[in-house]
N, C-alpha and C. Protein backbone atom coordinates (compact mmCIF):
# COMPACT_ATOMS: atom_id res chain seq x y z
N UNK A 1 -3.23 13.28 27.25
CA UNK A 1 -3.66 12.95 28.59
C UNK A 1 -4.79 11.91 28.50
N UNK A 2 -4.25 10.45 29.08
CA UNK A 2 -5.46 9.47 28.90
C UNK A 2 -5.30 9.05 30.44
N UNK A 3 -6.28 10.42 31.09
CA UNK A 3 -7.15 9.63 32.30
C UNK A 3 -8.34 9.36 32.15
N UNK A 4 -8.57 8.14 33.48
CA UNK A 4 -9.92 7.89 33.56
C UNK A 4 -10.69 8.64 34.34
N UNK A 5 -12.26 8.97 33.54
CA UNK A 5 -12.96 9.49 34.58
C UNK A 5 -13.29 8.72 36.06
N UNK A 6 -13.30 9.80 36.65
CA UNK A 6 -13.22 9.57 37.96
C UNK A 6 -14.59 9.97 38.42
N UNK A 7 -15.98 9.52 38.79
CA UNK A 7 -17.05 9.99 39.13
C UNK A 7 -17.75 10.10 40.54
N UNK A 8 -16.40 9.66 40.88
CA UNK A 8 -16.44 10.38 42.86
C UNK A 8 -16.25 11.67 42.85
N UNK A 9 -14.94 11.81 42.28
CA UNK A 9 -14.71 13.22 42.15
C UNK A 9 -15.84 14.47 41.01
N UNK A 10 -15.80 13.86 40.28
CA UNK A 10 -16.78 14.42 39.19
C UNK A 10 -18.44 14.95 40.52
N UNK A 11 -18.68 13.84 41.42
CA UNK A 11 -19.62 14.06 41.67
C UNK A 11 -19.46 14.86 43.01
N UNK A 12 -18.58 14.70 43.90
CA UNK A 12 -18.39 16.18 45.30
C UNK A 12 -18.20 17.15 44.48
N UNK A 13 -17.48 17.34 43.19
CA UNK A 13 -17.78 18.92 42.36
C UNK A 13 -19.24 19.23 42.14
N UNK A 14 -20.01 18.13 42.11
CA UNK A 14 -21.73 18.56 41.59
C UNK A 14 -22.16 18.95 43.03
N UNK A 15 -21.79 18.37 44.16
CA UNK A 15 -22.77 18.29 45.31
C UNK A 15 -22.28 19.49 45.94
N UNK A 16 -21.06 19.99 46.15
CA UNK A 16 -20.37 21.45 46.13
C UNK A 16 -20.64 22.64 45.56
N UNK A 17 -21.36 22.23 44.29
CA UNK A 17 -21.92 23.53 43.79
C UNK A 17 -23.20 23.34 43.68
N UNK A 18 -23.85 22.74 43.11
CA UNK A 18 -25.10 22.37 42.59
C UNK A 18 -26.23 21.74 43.95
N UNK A 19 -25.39 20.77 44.87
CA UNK A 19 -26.56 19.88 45.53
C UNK A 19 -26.53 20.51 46.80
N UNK A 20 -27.24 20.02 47.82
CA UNK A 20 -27.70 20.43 49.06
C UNK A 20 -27.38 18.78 50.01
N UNK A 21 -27.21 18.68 51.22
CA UNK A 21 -26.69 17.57 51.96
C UNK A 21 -27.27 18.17 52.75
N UNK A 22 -27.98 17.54 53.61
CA UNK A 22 -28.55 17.88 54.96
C UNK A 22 -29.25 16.97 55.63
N UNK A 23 -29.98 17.03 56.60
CA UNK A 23 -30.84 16.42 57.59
C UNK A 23 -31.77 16.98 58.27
N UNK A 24 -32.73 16.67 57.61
CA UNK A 24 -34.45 16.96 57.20
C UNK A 24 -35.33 16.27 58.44
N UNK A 25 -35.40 17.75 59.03
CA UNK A 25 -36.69 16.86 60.45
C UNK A 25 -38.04 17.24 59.84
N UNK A 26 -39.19 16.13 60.40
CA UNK A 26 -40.43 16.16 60.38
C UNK A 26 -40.75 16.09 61.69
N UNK A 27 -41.99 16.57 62.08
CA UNK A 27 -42.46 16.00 63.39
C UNK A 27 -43.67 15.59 62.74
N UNK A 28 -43.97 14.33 63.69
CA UNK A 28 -45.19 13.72 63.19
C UNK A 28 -46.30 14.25 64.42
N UNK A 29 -45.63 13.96 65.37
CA UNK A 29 -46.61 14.42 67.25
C UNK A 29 -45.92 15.22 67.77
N UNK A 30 -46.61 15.90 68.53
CA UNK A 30 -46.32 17.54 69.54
C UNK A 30 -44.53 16.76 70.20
N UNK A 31 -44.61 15.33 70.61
CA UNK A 31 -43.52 14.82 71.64
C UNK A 31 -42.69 14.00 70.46
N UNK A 32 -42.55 13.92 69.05
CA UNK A 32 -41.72 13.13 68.49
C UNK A 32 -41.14 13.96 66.91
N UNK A 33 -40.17 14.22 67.05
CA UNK A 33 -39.38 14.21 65.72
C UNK A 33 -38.97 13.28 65.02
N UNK A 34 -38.89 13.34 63.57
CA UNK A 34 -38.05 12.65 62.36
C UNK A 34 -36.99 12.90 61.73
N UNK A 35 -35.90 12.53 61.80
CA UNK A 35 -34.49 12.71 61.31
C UNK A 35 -34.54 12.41 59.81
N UNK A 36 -33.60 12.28 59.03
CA UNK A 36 -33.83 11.76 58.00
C UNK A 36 -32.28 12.44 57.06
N UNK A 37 -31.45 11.64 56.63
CA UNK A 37 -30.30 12.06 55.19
C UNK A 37 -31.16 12.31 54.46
N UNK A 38 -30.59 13.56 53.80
CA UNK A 38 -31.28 13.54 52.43
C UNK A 38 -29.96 14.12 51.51
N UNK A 39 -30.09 13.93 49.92
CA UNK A 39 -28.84 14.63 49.10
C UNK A 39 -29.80 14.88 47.92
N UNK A 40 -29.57 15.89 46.94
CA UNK A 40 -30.07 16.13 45.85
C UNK A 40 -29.40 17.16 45.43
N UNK A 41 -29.54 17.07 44.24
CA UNK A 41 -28.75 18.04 43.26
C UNK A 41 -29.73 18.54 42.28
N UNK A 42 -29.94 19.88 41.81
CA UNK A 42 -30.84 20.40 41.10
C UNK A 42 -30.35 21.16 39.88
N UNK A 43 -30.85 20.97 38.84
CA UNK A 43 -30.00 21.83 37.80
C UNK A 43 -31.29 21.78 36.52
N UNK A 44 -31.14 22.41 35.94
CA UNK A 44 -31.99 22.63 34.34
C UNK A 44 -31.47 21.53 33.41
N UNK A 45 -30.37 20.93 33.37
CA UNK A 45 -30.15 19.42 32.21
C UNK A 45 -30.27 18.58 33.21
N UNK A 46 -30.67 17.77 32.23
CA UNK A 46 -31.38 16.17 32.91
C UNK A 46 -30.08 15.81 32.26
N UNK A 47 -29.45 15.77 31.75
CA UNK A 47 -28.40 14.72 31.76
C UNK A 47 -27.88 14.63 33.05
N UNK A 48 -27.39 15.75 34.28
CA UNK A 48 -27.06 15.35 35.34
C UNK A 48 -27.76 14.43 36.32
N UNK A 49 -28.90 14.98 35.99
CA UNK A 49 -29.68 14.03 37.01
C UNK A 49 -29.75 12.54 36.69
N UNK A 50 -29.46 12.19 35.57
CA UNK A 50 -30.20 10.97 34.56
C UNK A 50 -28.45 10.30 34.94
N UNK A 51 -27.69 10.97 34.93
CA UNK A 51 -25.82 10.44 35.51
C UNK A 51 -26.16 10.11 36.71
N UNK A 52 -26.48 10.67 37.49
CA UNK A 52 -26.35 10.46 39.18
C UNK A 52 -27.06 8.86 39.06
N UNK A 53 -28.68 9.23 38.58
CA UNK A 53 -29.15 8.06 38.96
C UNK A 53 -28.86 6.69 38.46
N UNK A 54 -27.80 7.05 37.13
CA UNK A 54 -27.80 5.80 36.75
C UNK A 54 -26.52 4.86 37.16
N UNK A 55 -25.61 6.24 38.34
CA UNK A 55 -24.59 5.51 38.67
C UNK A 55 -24.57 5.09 40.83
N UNK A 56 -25.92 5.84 41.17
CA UNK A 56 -26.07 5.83 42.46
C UNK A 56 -27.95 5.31 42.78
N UNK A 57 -28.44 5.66 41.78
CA UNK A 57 -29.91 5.44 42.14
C UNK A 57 -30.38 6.19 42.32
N UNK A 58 -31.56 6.25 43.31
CA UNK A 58 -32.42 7.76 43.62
C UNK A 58 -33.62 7.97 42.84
N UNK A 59 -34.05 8.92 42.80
CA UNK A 59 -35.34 9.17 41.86
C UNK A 59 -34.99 11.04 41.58
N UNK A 60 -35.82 10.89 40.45
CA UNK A 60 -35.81 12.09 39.71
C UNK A 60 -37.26 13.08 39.56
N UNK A 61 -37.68 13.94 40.20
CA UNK A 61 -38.41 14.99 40.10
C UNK A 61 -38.17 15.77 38.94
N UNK A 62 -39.02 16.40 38.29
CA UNK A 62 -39.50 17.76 37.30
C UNK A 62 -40.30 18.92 37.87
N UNK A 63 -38.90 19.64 38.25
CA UNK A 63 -40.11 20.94 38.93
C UNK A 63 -40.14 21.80 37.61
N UNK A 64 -41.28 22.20 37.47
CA UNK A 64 -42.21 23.10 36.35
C UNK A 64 -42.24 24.45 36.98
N UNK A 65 -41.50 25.26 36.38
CA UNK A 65 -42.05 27.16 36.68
C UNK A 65 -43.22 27.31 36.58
N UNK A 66 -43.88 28.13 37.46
CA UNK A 66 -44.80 28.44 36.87
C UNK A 66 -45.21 29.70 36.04
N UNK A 67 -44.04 30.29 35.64
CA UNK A 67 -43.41 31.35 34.72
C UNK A 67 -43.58 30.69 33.35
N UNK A 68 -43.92 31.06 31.79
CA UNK A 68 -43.98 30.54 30.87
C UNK A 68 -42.20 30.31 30.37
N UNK A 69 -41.69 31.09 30.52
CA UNK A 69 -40.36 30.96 29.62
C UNK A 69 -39.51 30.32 30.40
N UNK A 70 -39.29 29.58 31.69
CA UNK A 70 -38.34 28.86 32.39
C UNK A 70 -38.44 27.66 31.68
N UNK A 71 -37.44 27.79 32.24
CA UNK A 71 -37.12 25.52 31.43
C UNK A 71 -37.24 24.92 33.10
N UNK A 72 -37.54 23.59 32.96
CA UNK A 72 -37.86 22.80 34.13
C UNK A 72 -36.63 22.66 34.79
N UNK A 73 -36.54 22.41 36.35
CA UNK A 73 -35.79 22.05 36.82
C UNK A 73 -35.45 20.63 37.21
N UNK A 74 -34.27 19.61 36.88
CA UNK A 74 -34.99 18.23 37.25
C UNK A 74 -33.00 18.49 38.79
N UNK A 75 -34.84 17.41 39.37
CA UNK A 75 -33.96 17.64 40.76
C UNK A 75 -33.79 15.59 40.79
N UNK A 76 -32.95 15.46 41.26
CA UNK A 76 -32.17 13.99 41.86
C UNK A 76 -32.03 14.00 43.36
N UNK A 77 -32.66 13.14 44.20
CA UNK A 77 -32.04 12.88 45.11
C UNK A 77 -32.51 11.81 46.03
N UNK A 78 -31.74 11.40 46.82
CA UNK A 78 -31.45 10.16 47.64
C UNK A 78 -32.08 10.86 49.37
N UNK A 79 -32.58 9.57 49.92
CA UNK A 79 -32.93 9.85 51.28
C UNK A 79 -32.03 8.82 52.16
N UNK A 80 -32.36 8.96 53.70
CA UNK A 80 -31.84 7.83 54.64
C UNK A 80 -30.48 6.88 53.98
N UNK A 81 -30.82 5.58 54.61
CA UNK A 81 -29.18 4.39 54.19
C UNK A 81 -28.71 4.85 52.87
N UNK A 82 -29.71 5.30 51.69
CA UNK A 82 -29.16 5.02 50.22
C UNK A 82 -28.37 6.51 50.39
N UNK A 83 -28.58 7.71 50.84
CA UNK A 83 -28.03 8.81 50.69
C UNK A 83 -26.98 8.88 51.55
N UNK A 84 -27.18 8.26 52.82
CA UNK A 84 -25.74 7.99 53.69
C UNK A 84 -24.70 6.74 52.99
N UNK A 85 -25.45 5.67 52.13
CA UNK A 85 -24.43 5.22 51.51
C UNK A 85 -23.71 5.72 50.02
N UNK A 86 -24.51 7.13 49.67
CA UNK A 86 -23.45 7.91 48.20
C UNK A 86 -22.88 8.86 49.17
N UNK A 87 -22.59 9.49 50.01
CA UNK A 87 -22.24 10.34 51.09
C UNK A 87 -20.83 9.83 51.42
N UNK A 88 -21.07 8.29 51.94
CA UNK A 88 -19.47 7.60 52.20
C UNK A 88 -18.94 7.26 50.86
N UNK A 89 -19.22 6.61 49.67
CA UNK A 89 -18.71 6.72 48.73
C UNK A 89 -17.76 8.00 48.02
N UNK A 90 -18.61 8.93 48.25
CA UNK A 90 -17.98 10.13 48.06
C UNK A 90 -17.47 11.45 48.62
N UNK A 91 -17.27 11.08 49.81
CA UNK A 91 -17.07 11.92 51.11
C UNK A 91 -15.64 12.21 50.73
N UNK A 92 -14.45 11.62 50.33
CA UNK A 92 -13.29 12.28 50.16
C UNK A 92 -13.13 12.99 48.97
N UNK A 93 -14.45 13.51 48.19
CA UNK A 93 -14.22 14.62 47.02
C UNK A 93 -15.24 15.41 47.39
N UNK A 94 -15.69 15.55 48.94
CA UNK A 94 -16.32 16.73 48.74
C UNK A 94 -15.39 17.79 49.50
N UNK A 95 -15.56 18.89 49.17
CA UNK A 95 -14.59 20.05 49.73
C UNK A 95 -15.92 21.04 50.32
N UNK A 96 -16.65 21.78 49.63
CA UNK A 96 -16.86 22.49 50.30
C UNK A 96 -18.35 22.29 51.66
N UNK A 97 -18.82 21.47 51.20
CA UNK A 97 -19.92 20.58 52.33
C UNK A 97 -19.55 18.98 53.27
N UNK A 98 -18.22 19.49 53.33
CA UNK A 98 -17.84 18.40 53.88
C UNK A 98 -18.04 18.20 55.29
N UNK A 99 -18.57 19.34 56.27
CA UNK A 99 -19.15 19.16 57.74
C UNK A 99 -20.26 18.39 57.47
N UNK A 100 -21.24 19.13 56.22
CA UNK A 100 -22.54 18.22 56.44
C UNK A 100 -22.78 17.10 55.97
N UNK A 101 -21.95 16.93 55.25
CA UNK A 101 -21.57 15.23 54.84
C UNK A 101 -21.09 14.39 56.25
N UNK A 102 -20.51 14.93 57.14
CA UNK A 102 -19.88 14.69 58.37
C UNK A 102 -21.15 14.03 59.07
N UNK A 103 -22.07 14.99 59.24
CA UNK A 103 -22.83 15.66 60.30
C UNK A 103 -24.24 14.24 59.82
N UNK A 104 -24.16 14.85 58.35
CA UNK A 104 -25.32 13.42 58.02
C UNK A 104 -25.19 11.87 58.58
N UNK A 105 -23.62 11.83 57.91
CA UNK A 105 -23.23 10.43 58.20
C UNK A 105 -23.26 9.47 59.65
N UNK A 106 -22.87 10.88 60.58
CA UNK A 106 -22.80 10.79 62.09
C UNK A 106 -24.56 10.61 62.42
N UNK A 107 -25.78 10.96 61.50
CA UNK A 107 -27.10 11.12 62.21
C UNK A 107 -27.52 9.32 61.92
N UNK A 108 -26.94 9.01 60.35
CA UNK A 108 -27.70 7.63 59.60
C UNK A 108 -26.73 6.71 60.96
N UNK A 109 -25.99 6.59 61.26
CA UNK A 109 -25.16 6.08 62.42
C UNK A 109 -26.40 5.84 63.61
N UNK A 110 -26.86 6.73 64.10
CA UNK A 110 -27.53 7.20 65.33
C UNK A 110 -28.74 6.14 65.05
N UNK A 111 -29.63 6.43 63.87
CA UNK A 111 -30.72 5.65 63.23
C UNK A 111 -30.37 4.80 63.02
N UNK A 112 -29.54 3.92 62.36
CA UNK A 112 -29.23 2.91 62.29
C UNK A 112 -29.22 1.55 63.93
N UNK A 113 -28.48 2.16 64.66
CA UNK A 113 -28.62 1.99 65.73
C UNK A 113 -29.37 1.38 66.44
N UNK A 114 -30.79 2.40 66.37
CA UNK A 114 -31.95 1.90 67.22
C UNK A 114 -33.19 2.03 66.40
N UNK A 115 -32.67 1.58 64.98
CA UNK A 115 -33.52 0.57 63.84
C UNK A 115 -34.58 0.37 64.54
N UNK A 116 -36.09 0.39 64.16
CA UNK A 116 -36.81 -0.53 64.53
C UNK A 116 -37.88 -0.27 65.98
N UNK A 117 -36.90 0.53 66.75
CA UNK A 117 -37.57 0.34 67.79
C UNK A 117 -37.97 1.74 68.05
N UNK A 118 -39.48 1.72 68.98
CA UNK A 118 -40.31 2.77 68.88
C UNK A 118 -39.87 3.62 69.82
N UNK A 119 -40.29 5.09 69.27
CA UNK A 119 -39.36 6.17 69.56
C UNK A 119 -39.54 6.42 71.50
N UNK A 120 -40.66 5.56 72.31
CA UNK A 120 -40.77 6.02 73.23
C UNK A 120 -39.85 5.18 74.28
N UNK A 121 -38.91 4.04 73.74
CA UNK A 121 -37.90 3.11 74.03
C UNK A 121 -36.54 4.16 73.88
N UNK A 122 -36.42 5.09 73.09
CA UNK A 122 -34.92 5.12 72.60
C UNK A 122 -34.56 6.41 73.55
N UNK A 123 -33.67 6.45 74.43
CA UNK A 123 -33.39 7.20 75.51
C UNK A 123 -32.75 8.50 75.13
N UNK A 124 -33.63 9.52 75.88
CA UNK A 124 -33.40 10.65 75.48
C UNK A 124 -32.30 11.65 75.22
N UNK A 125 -31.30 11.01 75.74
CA UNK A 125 -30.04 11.43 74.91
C UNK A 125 -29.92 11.59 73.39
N UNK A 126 -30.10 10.49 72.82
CA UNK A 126 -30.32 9.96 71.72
C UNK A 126 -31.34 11.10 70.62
N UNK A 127 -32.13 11.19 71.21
CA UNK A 127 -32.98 12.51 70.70
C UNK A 127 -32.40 13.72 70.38
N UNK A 128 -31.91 14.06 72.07
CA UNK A 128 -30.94 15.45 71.71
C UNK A 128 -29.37 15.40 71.12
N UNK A 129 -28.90 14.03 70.53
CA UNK A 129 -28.07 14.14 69.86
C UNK A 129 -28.44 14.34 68.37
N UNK A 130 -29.83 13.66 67.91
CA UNK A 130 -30.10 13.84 66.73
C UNK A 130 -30.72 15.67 66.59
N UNK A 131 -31.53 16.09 67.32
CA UNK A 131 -31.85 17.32 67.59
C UNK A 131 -30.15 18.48 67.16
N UNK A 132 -29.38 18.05 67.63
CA UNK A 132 -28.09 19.27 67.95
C UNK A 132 -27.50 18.82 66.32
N UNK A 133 -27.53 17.58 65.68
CA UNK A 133 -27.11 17.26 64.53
C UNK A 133 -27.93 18.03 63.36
N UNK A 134 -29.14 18.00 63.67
CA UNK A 134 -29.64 18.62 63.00
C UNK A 134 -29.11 20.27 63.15
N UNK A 135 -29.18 21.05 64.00
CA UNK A 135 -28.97 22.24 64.06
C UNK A 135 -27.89 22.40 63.70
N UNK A 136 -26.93 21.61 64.03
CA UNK A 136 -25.44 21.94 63.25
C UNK A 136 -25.92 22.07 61.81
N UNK A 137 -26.38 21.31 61.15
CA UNK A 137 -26.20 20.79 59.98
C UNK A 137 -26.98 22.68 59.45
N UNK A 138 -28.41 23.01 59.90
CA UNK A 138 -29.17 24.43 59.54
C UNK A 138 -28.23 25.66 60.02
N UNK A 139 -27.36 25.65 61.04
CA UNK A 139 -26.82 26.40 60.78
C UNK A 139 -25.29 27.00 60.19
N UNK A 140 -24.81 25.66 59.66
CA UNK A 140 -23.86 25.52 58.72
C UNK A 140 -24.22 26.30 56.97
N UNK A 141 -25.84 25.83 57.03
CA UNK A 141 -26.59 26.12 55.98
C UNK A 141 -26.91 27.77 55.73
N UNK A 142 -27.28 28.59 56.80
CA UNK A 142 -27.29 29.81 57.56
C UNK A 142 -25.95 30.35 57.37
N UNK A 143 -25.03 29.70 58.07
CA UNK A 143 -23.62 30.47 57.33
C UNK A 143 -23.11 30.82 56.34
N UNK A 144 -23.18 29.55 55.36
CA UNK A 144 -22.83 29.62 53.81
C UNK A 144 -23.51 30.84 53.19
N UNK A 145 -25.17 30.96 53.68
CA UNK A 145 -25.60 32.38 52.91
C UNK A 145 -25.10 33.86 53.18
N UNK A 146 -25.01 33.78 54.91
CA UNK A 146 -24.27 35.21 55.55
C UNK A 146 -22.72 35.16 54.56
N UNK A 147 -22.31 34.04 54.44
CA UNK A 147 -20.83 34.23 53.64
C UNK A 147 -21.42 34.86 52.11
N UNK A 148 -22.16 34.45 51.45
CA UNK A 148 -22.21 34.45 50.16
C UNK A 148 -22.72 35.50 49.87
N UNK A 149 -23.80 36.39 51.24
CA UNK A 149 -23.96 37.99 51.09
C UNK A 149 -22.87 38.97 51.21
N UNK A 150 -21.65 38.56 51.77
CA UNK A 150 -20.71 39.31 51.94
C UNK A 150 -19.46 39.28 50.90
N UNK A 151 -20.12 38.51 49.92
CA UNK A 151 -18.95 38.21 48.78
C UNK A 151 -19.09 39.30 47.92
């Protein structure tokens, strides 16, 4: 068997088991939220992480236990355009996070949009579409665990 690797696919198997896809609010003021893609994948070998970035970009964290005998965790991941653009790259090999791959792609859309301009211009629809995107996306996140307690 002489196939080629395939690292779309190779990589919705990492982000399916291993990574997290979502959309990460901040509020900065009592009247304004922050949207934001984010993707990362976390695991104990840096070779994964050190693959991702050298075939998508991103940056690489070292989280340290603060337990003596853990090994570090190195985490990879992408924010905003760069994480909505490995998201469409690899959106037809993800299987099991494929709403929030959905759900992201549909928010960097929204932002993209109205680029630039200050949040007290961008009509409030617009808000509560990014607002309900987000909640889809947390309680998709919320489900997966009620599923995974009942396994």
């Amino acid at each position: 068997m002489n196939e080629k690797f395939n690292i779309e696919s190779w990589v919705g198997g990492i982000i399916d088991g291993e990574g997290w896809v979502g959309i990460i609010k901040t509020t900065a003021r009592r009247d304004n939220a922050y949207y934001r893609v984010g993707v990362q994948v976390c695991n104990v070998n840096p070779l994964m992480a050190l693959t991702l970035q050298k075939h998508f970009g991103g940056s690489i964290d070292i989280i340290r236990s603060k337990k003596k005998n853990e090994r570090p965790i190195f985490r990879w991941y992408l924010n905003d355009s760069k994480a909505t653009a490995f998201l469409l790259k690899i959106e037809g090999s993800v299987v099991c996070k494929k709403e929030e791959v959905f759900f992201a792609i549909e928010l960097q859309g929204i932002c993209d949009r109205f680029k630039g301009q200050h949040y007290k211009n961008i009509p409030n629809v617009i808000a509560v579409a990014k607002e309900a995107l987000y909640l889809k996306c947390k309680e998709l996140k919320h489900k997966e665990w009620i599923n995974a307690q009942n396994i």
